[in-house]
PDB file of N, CA and C in Angstrom:
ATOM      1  N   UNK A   1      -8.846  -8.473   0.865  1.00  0.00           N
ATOM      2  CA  UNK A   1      -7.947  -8.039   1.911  1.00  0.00           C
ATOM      3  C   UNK A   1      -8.529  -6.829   2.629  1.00  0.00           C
ATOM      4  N   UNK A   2      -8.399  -6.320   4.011  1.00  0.00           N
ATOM      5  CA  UNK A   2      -8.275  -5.786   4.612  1.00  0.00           C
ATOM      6  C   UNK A   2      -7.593  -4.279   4.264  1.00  0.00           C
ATOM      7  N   UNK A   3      -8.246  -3.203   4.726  1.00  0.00           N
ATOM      8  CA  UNK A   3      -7.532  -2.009   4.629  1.00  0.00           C
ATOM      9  C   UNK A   3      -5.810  -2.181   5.143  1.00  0.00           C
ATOM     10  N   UNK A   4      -6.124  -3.044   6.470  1.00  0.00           N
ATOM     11  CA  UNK A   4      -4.940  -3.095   7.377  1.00  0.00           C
ATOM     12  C   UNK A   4      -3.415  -3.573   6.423  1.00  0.00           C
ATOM     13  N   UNK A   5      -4.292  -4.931   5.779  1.00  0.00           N
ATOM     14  CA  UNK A   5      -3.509  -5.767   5.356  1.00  0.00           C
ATOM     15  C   UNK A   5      -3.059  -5.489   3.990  1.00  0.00           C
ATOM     16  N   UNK A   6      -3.926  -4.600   3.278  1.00  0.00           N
ATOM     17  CA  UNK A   6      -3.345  -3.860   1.894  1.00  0.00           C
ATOM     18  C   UNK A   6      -1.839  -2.838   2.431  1.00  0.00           C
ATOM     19  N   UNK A   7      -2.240  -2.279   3.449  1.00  0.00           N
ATOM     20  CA  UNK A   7      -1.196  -1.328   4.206  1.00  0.00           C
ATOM     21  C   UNK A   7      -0.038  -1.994   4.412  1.00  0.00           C
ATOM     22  N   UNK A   8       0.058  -2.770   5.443  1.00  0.00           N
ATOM     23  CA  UNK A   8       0.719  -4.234   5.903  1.00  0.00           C
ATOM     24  C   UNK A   8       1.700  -4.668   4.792  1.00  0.00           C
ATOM     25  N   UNK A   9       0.592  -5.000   4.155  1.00  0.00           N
ATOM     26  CA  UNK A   9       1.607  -5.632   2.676  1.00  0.00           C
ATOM     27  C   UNK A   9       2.731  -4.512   2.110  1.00  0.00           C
ATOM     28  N   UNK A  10       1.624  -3.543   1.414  1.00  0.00           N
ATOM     29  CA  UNK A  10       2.174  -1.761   1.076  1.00  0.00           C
ATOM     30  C   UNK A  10       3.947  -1.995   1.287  1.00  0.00           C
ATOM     31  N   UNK A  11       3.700  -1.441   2.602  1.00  0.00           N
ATOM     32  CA  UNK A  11       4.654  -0.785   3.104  1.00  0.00           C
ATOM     33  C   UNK A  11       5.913  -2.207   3.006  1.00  0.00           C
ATOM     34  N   UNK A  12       5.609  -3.374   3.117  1.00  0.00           N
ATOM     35  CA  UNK A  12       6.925  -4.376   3.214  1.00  0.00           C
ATOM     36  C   UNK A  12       7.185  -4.257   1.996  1.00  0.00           C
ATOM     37  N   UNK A  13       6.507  -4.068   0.800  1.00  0.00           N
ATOM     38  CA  UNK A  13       6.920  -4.135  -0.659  1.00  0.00           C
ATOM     39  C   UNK A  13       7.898  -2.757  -0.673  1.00  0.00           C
ATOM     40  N   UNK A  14       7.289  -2.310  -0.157  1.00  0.00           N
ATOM     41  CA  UNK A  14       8.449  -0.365  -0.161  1.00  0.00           C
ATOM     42  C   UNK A  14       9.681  -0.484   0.368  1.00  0.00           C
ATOM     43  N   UNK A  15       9.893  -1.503   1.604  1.00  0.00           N
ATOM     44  CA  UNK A  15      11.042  -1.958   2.386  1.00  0.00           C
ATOM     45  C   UNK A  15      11.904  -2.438   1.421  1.00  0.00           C
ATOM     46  N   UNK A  16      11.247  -3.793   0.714  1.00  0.00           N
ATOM     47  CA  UNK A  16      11.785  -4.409  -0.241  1.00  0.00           C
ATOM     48  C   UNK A  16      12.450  -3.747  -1.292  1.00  0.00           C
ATOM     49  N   UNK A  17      11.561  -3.233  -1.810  1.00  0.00           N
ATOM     50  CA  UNK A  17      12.086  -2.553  -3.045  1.00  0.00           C
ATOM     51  C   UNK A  17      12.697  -1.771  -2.907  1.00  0.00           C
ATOM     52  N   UNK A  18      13.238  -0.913  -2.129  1.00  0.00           N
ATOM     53  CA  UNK A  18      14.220  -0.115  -1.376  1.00  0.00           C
ATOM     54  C   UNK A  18      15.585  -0.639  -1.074  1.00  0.00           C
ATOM     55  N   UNK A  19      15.607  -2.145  -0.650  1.00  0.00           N
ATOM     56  CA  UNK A  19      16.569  -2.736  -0.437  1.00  0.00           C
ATOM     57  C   UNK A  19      17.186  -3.676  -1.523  1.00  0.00           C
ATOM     58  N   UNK A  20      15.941  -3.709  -2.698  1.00  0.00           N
ATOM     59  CA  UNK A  20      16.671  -4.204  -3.826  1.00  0.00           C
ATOM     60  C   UNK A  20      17.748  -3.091  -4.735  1.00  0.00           C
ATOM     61  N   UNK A  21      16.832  -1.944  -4.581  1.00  0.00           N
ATOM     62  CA  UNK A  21      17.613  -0.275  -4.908  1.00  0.00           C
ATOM     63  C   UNK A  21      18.957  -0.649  -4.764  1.00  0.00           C
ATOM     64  N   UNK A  22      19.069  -0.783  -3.305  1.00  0.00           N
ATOM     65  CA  UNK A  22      20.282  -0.235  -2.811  1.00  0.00           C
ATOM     66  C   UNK A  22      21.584  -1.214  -3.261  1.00  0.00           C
ATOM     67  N   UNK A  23      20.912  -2.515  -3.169  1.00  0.00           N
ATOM     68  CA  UNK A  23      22.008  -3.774  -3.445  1.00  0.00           C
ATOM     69  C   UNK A  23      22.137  -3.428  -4.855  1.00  0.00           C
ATOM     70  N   UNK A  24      21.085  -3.867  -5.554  1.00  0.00           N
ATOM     71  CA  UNK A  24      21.686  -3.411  -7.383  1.00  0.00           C
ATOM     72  C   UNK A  24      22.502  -1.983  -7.686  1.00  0.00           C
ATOM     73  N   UNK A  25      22.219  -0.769  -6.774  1.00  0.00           N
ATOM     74  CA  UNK A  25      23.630  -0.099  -6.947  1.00  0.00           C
ATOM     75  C   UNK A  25      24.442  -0.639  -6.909  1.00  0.00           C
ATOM     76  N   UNK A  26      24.739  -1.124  -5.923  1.00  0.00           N
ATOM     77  CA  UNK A  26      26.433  -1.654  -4.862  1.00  0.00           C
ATOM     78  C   UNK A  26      27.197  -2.436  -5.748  1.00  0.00           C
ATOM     79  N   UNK A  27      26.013  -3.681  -5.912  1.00  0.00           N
ATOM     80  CA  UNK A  27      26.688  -4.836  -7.211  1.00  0.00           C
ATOM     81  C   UNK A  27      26.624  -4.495  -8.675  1.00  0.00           C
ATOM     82  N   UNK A  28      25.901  -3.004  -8.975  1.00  0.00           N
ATOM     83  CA  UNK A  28      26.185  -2.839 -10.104  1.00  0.00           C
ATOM     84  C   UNK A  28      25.282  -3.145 -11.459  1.00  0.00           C
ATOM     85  N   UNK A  29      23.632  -3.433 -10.733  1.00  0.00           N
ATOM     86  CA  UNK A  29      22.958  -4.538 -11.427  1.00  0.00           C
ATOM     87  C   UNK A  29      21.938  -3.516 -11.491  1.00  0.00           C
ATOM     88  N   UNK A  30      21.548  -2.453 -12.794  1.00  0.00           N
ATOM     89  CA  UNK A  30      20.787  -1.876 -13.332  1.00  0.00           C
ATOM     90  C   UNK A  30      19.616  -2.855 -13.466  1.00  0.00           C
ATOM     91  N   UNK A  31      19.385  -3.959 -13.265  1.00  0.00           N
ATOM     92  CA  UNK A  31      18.251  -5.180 -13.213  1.00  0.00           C
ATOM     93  C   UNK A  31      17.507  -5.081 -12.247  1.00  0.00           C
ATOM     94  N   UNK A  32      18.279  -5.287 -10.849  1.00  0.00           N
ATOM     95  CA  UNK A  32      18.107  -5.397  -9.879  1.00  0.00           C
ATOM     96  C   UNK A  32      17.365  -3.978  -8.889  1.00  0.00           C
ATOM     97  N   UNK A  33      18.238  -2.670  -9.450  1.00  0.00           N
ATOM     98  CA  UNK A  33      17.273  -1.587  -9.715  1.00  0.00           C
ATOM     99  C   UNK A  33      16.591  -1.380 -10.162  1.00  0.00           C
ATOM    100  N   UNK A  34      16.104  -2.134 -11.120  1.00  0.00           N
ATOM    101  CA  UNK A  34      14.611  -1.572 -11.832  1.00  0.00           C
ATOM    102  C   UNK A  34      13.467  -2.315 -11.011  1.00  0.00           C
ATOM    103  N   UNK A  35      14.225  -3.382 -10.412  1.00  0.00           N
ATOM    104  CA  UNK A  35      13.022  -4.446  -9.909  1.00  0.00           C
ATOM    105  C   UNK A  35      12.799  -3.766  -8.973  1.00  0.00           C
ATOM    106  N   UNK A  36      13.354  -3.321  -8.233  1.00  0.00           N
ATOM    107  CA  UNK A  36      13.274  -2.806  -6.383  1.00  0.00           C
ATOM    108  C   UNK A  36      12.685  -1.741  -7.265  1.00  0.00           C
ATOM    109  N   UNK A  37      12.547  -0.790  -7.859  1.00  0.00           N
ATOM    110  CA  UNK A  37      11.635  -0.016  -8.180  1.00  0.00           C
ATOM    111  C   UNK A  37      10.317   0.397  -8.535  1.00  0.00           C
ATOM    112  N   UNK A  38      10.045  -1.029  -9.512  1.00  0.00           N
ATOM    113  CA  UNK A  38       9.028  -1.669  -9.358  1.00  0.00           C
ATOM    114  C   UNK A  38       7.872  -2.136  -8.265  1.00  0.00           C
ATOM    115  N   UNK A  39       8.756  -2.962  -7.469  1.00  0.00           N
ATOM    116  CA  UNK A  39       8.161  -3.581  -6.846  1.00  0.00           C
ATOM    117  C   UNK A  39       7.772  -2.058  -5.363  1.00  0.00           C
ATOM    118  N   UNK A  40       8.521  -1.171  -5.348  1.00  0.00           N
ATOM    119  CA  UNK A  40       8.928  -0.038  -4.131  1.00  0.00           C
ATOM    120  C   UNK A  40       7.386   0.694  -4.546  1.00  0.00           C
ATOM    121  N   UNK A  41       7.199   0.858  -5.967  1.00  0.00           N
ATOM    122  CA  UNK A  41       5.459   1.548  -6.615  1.00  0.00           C
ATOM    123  C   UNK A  41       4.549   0.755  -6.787  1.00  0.00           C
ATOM    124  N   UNK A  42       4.824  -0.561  -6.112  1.00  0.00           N
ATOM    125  CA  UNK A  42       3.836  -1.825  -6.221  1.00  0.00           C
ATOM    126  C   UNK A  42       3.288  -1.468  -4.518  1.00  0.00           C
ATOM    127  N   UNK A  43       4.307  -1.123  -4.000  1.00  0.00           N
ATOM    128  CA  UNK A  43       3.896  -1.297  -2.675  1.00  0.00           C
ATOM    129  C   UNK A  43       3.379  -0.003  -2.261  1.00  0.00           C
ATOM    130  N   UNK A  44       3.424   1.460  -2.840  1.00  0.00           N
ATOM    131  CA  UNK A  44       2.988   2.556  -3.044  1.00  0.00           C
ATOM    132  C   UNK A  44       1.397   2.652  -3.188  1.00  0.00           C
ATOM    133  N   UNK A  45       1.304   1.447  -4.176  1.00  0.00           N
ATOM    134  CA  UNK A  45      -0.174   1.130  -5.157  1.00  0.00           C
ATOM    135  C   UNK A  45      -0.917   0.827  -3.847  1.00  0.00           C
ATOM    136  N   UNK A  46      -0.238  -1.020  -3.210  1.00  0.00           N
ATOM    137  CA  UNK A  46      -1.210  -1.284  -2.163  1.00  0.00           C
ATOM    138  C   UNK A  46      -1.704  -0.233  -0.834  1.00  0.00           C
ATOM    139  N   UNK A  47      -0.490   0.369  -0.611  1.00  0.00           N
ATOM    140  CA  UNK A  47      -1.033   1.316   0.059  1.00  0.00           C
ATOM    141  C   UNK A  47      -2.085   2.342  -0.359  1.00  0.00           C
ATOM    142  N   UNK A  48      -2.256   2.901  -0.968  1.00  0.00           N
ATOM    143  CA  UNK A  48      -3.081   3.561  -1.444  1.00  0.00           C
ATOM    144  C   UNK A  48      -4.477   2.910  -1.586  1.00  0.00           C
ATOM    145  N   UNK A  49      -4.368   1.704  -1.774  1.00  0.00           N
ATOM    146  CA  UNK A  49      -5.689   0.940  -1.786  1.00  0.00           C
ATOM    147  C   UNK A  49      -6.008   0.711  -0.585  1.00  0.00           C
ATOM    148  N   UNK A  50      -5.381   0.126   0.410  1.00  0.00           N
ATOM    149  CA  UNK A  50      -5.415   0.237   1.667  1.00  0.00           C
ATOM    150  C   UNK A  50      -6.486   1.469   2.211  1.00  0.00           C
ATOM    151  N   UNK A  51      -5.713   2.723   1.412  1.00  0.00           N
ATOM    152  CA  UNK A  51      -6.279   4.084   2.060  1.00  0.00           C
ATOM    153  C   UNK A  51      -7.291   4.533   1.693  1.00  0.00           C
ATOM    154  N   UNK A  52      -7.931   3.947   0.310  1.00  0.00           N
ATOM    155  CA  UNK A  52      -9.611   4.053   0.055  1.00  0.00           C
ATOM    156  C   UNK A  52     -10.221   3.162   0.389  1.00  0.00           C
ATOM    157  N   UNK A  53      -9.743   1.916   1.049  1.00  0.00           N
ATOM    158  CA  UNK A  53     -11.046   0.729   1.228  1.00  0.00           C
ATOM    159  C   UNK A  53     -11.044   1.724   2.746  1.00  0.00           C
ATOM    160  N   UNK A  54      -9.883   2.308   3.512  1.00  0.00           N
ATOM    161  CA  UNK A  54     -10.555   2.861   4.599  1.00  0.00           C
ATOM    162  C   UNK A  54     -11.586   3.713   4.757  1.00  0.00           C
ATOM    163  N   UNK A  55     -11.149   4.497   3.606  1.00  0.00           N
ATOM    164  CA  UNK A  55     -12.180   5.754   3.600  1.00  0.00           C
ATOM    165  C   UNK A  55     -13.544   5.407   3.102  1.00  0.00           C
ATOM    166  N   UNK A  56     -13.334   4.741   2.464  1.00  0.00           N
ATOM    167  CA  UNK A  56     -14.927   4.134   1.990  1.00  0.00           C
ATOM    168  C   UNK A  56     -15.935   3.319   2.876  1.00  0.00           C
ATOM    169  N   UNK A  57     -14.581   2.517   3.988  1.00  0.00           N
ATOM    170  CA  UNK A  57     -15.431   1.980   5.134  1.00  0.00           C
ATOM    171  C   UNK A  57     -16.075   2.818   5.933  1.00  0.00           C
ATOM    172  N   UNK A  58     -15.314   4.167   6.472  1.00  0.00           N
ATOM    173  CA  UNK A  58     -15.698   5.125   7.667  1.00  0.00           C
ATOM    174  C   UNK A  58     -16.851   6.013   6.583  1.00  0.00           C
ATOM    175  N   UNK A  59     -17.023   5.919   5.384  1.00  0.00           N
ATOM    176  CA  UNK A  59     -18.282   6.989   5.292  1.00  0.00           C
ATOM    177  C   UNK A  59     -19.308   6.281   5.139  1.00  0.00           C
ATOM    178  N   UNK A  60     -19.265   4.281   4.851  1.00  0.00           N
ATOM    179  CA  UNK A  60     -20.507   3.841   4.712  1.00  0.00           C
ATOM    180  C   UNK A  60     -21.065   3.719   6.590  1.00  0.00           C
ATOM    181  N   UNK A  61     -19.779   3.959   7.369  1.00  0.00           N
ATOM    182  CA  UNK A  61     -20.613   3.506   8.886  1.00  0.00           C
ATOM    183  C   UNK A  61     -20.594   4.709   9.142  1.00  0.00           C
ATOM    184  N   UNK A  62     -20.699   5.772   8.337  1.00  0.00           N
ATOM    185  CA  UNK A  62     -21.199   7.053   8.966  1.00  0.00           C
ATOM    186  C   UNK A  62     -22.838   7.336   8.291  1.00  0.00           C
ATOM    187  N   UNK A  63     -22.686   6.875   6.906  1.00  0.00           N
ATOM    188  CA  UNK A  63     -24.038   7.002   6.483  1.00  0.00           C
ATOM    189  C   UNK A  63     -25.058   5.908   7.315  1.00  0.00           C
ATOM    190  N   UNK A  64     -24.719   4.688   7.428  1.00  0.00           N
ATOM    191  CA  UNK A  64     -25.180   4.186   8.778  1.00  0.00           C
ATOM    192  C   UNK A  64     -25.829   4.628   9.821  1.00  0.00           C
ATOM    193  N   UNK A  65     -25.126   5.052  10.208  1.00  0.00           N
ATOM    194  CA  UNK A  65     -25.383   5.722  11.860  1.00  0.00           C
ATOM    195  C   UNK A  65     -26.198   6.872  11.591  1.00  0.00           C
ATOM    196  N   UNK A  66     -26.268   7.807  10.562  1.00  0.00           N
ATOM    197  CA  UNK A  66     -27.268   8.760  10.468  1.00  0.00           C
ATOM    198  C   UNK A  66     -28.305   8.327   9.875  1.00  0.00           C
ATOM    199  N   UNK A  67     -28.761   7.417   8.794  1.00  0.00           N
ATOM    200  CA  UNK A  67     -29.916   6.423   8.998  1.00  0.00           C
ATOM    201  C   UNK A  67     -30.265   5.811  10.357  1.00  0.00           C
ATOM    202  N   UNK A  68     -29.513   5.413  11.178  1.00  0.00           N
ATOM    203  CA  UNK A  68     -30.172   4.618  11.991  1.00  0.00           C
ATOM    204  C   UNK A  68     -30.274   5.706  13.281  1.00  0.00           C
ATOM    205  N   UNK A  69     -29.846   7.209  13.082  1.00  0.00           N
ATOM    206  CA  UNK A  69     -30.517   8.104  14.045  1.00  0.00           C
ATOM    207  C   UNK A  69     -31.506   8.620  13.480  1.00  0.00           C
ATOM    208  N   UNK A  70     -31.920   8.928  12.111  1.00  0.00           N
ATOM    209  CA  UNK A  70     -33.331   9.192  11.531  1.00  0.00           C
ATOM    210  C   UNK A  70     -34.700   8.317  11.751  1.00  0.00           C
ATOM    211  N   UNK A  71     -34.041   6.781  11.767  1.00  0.00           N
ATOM    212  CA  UNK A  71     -35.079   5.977  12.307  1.00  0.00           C
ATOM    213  C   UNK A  71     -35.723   6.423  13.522  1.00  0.00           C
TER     214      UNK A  71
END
């Protein structure tokens, strides 16, 4: 996957799990909260992965580009 699409994903799992939060309060379903919680630091995780495949992309096309101005 994609930096974009680790992000992408990320953040809908955080939506999700946020909105499972809120319903398992309402209805009462300590289950249903743990899952949306779960799943809310699942989507925490992808993001974060997201945010080193970026960083790892922009320093290999920086080491790049200063090889290919030494050439």
């Amino acid at each position: 996957m994609s930096s974009t699409t680790d992000k992408v994903s990320g953040y809908a799992n955080q939506a999700a799990g946020t909105v499972k939060q809120g319903v398992g309060k309402v209805v009462g379903s300590e289950e249903l909260q743990v899952k949306g919680a779960v799943q809310e630091l699942k989507g925490k995780a992808q993001v974060a992965v997201g945010d080193v495949k970026e960083i790892v992309k922009d320093g290999a096309d920086t080491a790049a580009d200063e090889i290919n101005r030494k050439l």
